[in-house]
PDB file of N, CA and C in Angstrom:
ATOM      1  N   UNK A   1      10.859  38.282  46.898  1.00  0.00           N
ATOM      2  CA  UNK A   1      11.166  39.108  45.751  1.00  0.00           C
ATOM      3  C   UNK A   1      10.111  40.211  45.676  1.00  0.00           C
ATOM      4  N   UNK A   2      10.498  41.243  45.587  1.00  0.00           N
ATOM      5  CA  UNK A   2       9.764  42.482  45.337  1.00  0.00           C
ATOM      6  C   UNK A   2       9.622  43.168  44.729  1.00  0.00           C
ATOM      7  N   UNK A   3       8.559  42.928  43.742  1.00  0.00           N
ATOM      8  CA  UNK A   3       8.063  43.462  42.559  1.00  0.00           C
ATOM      9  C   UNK A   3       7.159  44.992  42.610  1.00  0.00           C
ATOM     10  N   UNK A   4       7.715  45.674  41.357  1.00  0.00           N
ATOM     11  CA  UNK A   4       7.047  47.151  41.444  1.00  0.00           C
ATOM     12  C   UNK A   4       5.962  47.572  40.227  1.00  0.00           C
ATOM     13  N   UNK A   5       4.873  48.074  40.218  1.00  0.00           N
ATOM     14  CA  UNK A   5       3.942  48.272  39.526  1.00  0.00           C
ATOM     15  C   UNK A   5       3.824  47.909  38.297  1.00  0.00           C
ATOM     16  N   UNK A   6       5.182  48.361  37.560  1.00  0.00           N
ATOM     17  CA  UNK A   6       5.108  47.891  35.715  1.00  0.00           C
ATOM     18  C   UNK A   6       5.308  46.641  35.994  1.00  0.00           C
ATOM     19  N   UNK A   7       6.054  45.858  36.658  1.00  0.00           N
ATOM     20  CA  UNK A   7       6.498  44.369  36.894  1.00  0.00           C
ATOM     21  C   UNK A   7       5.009  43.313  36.884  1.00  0.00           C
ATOM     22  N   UNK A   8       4.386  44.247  37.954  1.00  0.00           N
ATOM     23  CA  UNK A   8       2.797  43.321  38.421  1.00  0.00           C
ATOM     24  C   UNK A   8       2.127  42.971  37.367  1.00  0.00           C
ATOM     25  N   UNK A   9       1.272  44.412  36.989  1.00  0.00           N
ATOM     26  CA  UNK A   9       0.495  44.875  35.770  1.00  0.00           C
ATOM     27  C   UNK A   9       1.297  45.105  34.917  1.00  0.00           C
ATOM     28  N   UNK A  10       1.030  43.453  33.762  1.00  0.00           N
ATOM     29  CA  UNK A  10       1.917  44.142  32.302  1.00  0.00           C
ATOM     30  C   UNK A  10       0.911  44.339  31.515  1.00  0.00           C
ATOM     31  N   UNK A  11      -0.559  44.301  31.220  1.00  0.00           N
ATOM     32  CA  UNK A  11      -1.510  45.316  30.271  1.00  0.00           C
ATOM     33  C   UNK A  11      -2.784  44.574  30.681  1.00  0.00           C
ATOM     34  N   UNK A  12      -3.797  45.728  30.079  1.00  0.00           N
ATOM     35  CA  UNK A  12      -5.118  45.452  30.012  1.00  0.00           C
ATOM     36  C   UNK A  12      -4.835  44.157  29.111  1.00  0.00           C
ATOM     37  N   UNK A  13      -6.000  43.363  29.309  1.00  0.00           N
ATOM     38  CA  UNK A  13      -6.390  42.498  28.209  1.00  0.00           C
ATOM     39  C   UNK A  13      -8.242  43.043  27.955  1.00  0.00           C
ATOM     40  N   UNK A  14      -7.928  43.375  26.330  1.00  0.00           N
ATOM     41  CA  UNK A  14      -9.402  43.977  26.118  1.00  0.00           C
ATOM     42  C   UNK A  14      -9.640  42.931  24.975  1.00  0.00           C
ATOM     43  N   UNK A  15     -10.633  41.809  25.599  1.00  0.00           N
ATOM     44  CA  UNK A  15     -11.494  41.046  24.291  1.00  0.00           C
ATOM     45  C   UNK A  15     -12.724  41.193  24.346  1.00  0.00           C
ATOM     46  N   UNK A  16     -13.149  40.108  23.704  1.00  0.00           N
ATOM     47  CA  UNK A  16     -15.072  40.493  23.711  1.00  0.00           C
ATOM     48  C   UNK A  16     -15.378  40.005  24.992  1.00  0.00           C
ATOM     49  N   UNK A  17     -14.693  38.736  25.392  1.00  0.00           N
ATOM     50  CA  UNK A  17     -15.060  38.426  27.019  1.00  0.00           C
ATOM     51  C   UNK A  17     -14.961  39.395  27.951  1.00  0.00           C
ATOM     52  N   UNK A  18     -13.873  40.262  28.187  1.00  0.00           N
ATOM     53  CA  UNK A  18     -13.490  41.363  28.905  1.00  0.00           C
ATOM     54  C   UNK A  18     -13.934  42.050  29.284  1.00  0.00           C
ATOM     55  N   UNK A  19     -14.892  42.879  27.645  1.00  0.00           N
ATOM     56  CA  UNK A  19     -15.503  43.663  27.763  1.00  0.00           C
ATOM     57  C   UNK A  19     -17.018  43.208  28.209  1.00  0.00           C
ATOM     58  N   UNK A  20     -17.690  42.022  27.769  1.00  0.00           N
ATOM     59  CA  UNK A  20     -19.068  41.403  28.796  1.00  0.00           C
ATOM     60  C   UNK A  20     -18.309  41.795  30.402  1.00  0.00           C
ATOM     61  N   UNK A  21     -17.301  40.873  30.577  1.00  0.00           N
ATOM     62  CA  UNK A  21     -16.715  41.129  32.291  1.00  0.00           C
ATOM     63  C   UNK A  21     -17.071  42.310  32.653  1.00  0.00           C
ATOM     64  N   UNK A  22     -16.931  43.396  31.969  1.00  0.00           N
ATOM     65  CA  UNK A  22     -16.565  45.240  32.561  1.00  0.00           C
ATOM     66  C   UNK A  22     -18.061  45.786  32.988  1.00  0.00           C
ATOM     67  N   UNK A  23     -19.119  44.871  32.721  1.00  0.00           N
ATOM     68  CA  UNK A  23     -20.498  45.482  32.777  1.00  0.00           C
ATOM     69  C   UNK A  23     -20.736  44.294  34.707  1.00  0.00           C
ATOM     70  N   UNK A  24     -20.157  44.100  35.044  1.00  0.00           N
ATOM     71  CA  UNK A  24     -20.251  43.330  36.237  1.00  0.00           C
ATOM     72  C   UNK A  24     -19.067  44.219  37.282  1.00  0.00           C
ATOM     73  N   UNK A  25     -18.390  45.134  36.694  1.00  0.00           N
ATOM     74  CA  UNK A  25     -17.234  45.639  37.586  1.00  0.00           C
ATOM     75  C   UNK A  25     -15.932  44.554  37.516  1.00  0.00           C
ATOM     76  N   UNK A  26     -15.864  43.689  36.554  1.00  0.00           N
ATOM     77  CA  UNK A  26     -14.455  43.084  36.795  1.00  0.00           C
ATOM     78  C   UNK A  26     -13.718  43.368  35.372  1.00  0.00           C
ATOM     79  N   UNK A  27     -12.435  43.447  35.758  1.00  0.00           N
ATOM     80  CA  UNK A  27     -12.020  43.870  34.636  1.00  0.00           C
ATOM     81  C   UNK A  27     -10.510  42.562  34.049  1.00  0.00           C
ATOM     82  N   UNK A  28      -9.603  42.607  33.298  1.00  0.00           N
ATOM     83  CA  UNK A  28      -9.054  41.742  33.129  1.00  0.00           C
ATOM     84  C   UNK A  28      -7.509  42.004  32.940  1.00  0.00           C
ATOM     85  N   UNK A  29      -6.470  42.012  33.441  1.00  0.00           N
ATOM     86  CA  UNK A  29      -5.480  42.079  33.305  1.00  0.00           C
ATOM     87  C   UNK A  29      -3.730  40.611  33.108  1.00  0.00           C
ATOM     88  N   UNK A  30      -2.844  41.206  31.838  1.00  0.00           N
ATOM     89  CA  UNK A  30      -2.202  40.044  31.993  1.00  0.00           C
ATOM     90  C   UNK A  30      -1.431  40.955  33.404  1.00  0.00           C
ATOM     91  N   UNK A  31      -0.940  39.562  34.264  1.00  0.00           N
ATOM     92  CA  UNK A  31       0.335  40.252  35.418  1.00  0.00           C
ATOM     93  C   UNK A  31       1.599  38.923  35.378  1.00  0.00           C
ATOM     94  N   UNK A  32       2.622  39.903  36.156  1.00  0.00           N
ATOM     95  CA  UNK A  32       3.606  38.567  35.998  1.00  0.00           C
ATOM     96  C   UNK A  32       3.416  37.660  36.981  1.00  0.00           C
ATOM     97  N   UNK A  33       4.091  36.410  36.225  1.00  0.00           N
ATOM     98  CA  UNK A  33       3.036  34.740  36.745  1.00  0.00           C
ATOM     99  C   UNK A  33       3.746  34.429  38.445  1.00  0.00           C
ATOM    100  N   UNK A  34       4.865  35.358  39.018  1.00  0.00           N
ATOM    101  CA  UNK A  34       5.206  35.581  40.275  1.00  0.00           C
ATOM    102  C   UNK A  34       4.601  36.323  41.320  1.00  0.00           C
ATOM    103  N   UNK A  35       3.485  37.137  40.685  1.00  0.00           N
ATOM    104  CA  UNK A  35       2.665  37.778  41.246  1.00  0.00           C
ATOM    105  C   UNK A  35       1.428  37.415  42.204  1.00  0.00           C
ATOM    106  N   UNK A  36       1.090  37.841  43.557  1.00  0.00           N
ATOM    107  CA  UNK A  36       0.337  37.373  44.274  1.00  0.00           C
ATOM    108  C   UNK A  36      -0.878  37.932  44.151  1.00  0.00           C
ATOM    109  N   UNK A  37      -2.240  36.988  44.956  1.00  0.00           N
ATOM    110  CA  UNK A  37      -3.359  38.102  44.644  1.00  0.00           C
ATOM    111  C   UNK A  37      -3.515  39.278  45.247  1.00  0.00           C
ATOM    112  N   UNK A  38      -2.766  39.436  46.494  1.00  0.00           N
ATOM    113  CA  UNK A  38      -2.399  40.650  47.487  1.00  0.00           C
ATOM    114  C   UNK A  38      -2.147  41.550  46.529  1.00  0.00           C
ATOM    115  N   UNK A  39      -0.553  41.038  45.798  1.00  0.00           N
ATOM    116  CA  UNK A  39       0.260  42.108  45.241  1.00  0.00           C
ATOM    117  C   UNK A  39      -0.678  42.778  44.323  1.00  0.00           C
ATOM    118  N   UNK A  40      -1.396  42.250  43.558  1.00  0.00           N
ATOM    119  CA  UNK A  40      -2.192  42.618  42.450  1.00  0.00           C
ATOM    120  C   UNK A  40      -3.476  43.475  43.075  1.00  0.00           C
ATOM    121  N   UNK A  41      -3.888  42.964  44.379  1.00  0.00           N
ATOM    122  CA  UNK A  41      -4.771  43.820  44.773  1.00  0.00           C
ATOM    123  C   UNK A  41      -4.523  45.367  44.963  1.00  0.00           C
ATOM    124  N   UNK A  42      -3.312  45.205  45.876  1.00  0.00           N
ATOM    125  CA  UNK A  42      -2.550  46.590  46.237  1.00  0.00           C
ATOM    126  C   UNK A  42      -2.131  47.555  44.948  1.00  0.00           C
ATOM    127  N   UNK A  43      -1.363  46.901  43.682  1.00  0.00           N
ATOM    128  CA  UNK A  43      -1.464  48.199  42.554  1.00  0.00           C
ATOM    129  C   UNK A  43      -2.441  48.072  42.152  1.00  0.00           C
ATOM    130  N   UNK A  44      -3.437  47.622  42.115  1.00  0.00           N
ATOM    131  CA  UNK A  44      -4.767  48.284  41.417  1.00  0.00           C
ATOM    132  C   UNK A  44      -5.762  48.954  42.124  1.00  0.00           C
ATOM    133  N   UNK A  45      -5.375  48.535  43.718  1.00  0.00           N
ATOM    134  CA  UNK A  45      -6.275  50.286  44.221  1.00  0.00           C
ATOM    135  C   UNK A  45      -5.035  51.296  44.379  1.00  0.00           C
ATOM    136  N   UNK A  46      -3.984  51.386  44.221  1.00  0.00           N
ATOM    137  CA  UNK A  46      -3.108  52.334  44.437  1.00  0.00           C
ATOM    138  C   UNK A  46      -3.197  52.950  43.036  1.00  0.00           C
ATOM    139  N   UNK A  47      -2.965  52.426  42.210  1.00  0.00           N
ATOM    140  CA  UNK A  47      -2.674  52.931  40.307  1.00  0.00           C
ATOM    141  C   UNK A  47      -4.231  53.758  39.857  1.00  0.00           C
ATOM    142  N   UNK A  48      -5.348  52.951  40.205  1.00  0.00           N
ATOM    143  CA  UNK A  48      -6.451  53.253  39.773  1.00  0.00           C
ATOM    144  C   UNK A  48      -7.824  54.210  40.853  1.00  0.00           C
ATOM    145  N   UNK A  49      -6.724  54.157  41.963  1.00  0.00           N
ATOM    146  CA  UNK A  49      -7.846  54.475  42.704  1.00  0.00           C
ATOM    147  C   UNK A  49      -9.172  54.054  43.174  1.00  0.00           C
ATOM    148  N   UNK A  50      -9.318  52.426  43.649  1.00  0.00           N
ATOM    149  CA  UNK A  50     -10.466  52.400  43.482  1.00  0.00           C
ATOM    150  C   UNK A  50     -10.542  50.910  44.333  1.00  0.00           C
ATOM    151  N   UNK A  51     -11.804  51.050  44.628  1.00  0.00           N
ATOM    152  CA  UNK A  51     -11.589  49.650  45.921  1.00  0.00           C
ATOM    153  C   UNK A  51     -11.616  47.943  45.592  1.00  0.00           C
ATOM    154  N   UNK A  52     -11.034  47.436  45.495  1.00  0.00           N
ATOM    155  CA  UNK A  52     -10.754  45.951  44.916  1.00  0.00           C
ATOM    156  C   UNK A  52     -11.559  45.122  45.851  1.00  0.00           C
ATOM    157  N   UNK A  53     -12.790  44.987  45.549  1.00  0.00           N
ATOM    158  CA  UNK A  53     -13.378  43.420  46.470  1.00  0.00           C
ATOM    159  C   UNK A  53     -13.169  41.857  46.134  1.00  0.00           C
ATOM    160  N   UNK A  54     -12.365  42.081  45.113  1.00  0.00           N
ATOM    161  CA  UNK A  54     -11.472  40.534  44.621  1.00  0.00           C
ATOM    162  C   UNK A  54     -10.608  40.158  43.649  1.00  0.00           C
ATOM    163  N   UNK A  55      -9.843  39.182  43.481  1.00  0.00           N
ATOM    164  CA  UNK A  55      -9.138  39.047  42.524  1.00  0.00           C
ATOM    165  C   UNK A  55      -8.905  37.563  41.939  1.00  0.00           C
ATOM    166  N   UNK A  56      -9.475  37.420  41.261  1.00  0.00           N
ATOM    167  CA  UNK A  56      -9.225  35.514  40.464  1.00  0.00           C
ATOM    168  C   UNK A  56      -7.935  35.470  39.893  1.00  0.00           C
ATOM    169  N   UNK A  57      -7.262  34.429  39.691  1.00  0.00           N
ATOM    170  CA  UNK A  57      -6.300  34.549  39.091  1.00  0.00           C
ATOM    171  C   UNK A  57      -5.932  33.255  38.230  1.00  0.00           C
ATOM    172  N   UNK A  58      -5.230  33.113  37.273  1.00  0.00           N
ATOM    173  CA  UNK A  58      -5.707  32.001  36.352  1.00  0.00           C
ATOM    174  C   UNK A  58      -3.746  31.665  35.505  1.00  0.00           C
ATOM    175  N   UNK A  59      -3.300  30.705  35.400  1.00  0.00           N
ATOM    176  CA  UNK A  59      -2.256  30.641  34.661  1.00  0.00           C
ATOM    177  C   UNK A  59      -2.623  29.901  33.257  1.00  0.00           C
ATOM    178  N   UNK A  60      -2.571  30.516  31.850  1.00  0.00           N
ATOM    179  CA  UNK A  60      -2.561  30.189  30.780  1.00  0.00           C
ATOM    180  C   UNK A  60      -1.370  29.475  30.015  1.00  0.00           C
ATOM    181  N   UNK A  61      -1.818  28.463  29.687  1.00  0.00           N
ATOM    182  CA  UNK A  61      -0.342  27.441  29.561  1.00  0.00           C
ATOM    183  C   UNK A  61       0.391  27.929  27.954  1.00  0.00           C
ATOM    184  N   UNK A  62       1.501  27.573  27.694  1.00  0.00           N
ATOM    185  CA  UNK A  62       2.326  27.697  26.833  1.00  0.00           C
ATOM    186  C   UNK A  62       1.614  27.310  25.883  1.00  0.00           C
ATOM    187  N   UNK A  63       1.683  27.585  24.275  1.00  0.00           N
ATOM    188  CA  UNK A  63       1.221  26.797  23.180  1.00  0.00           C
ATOM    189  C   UNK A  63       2.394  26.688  22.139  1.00  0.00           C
ATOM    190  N   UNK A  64       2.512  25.097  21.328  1.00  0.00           N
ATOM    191  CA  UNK A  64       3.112  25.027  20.387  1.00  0.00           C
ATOM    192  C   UNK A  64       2.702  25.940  19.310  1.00  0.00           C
ATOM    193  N   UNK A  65       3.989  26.314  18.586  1.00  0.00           N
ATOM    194  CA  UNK A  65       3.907  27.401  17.821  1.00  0.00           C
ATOM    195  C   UNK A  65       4.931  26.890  16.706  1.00  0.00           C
ATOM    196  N   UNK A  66       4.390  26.747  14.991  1.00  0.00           N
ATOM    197  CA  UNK A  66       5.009  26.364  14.190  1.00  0.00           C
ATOM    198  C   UNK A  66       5.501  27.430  12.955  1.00  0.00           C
ATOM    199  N   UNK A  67       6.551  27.287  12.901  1.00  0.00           N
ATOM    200  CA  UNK A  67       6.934  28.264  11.365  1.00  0.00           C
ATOM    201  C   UNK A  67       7.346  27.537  10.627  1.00  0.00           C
ATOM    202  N   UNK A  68       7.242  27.002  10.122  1.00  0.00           N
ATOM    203  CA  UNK A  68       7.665  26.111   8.695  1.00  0.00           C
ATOM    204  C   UNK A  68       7.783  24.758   9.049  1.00  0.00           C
ATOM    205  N   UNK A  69       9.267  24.481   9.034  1.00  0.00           N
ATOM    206  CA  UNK A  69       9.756  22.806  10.140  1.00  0.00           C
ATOM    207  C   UNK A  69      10.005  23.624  11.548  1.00  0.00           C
ATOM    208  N   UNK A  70      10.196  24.649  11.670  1.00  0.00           N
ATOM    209  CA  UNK A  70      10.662  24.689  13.173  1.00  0.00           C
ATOM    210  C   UNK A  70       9.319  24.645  14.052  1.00  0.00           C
ATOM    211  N   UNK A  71       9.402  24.655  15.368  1.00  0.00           N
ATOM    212  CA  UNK A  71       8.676  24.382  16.355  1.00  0.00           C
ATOM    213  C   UNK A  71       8.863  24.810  17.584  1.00  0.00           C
ATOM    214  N   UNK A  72       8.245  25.797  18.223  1.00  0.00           N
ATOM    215  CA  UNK A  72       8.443  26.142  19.675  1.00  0.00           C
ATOM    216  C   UNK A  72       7.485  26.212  20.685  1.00  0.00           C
ATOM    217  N   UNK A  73       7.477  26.954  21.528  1.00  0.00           N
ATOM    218  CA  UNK A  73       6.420  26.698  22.958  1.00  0.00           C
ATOM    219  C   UNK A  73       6.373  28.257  23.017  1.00  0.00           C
ATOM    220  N   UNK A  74       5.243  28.992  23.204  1.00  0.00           N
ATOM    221  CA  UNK A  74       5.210  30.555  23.371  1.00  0.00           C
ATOM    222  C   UNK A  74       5.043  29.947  25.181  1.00  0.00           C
ATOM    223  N   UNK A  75       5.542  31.340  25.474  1.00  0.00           N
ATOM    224  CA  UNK A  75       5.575  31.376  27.130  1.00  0.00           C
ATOM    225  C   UNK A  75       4.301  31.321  27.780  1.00  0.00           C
ATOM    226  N   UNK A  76       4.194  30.323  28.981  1.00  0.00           N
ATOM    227  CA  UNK A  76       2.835  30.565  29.629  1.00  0.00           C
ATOM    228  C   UNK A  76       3.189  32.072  30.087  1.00  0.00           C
ATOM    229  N   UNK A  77       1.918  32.055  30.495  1.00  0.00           N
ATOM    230  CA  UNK A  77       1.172  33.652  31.060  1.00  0.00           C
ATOM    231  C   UNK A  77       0.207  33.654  32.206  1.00  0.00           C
ATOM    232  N   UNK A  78       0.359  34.593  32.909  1.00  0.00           N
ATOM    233  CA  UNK A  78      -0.961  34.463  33.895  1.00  0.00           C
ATOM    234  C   UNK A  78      -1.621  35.368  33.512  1.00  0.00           C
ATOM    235  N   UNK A  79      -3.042  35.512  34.263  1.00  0.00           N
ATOM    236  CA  UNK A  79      -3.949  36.839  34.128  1.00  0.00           C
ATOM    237  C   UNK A  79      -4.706  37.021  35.382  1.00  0.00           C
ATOM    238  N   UNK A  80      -5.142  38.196  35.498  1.00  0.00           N
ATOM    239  CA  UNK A  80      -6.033  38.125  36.892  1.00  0.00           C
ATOM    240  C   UNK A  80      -6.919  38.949  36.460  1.00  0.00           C
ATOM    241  N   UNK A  81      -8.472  38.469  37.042  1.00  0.00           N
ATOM    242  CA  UNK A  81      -9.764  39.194  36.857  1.00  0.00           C
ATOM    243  C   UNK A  81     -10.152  39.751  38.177  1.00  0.00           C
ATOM    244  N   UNK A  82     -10.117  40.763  38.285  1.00  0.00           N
ATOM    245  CA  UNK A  82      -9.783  41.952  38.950  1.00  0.00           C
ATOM    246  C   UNK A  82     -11.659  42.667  39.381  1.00  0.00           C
ATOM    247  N   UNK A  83     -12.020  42.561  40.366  1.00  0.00           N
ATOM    248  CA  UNK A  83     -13.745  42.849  40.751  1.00  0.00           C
ATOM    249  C   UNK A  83     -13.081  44.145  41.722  1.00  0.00           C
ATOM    250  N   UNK A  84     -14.465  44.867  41.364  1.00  0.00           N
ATOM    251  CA  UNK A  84     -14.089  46.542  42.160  1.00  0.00           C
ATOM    252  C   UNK A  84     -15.483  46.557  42.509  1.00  0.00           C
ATOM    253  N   UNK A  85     -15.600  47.894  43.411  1.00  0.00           N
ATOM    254  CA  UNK A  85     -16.523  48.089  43.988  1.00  0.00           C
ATOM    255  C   UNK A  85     -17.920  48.690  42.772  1.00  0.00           C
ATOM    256  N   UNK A  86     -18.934  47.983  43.088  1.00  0.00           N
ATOM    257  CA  UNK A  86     -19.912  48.800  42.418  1.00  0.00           C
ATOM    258  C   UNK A  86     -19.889  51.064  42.052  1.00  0.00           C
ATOM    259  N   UNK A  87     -20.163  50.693  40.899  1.00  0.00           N
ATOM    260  CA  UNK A  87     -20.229  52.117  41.004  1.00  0.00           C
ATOM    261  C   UNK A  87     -18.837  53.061  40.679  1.00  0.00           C
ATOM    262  N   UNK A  88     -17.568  52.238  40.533  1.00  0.00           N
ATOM    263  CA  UNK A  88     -16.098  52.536  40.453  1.00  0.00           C
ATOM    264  C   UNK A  88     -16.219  52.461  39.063  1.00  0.00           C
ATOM    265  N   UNK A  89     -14.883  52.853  38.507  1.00  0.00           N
ATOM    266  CA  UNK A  89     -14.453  52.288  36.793  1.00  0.00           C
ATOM    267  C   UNK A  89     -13.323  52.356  36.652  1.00  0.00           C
ATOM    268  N   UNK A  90     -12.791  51.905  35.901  1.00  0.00           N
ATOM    269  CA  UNK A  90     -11.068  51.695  35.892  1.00  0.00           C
ATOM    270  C   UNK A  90     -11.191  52.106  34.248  1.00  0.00           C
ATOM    271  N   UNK A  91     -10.662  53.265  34.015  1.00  0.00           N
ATOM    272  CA  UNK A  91      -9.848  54.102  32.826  1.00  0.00           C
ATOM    273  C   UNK A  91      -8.779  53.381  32.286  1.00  0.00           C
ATOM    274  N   UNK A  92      -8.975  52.706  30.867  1.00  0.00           N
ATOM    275  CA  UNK A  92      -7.830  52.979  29.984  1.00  0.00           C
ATOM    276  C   UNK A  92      -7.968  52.933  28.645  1.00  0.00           C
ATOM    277  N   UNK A  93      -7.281  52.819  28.096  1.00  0.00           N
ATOM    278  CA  UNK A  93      -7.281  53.263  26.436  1.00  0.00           C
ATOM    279  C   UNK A  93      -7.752  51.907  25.823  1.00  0.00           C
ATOM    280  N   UNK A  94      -9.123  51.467  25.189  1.00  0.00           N
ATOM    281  CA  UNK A  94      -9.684  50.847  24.722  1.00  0.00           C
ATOM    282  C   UNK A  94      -9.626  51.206  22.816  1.00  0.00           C
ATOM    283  N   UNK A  95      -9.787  50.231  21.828  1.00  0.00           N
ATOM    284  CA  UNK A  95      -9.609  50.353  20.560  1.00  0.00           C
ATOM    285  C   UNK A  95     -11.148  50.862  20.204  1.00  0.00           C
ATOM    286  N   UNK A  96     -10.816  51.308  19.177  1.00  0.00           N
ATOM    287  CA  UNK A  96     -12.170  51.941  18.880  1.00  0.00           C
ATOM    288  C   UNK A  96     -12.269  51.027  17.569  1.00  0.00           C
ATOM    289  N   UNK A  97     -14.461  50.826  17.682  1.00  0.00           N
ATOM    290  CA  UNK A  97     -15.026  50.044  16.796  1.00  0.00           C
ATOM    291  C   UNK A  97     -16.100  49.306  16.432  1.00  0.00           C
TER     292      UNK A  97
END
């Protein structure tokens, strides 16, 4: 199956962990949980320009989720922490604060 850029990378994830990560060159992204570490390597030096010396990758499990009596499962998710070359930076729109 062959997945294309918006498919891979579905967003930054910017938390307080993230942002400690970004002072080491790794940065944090959710991608879809079909996604390889190749695939993920390849759009993020193609999208960002910039040289990828690794990629972790991690699946975050589903959580029960309650609204009143009802009860459901939010969807697992993956994420990948994404290491670039010293000296690189990866641009995007961060919240201000």
């Amino acid at each position: 199956m062959s997945l294309n850029f918006s498919q891979i990378l579905r967003r930054p994830l910017v938390t307080e962990r993230s942002t400690q990560l970004k002072e080491m060159n790794k940065f944090v992204f959710e991608v879809a949980p079909e996604a390889t570490k190749g695939q993920i390597r390849e759009v993020v030096e193609a999208a960002f320009k910039v040289d990828v010396v690794g990629v972790n990758t991690m699946r975050m499990p589903g959580k029960l989720r309650r609204r009143g009596q009802r009860s459901g499962y939010q969807s697992e998710w993956k994420k990948a922490i994404v290491t670039i070359k010293k000296g690189q930076d990866i641009k995007y729109a961060e919240p201000q604060g």
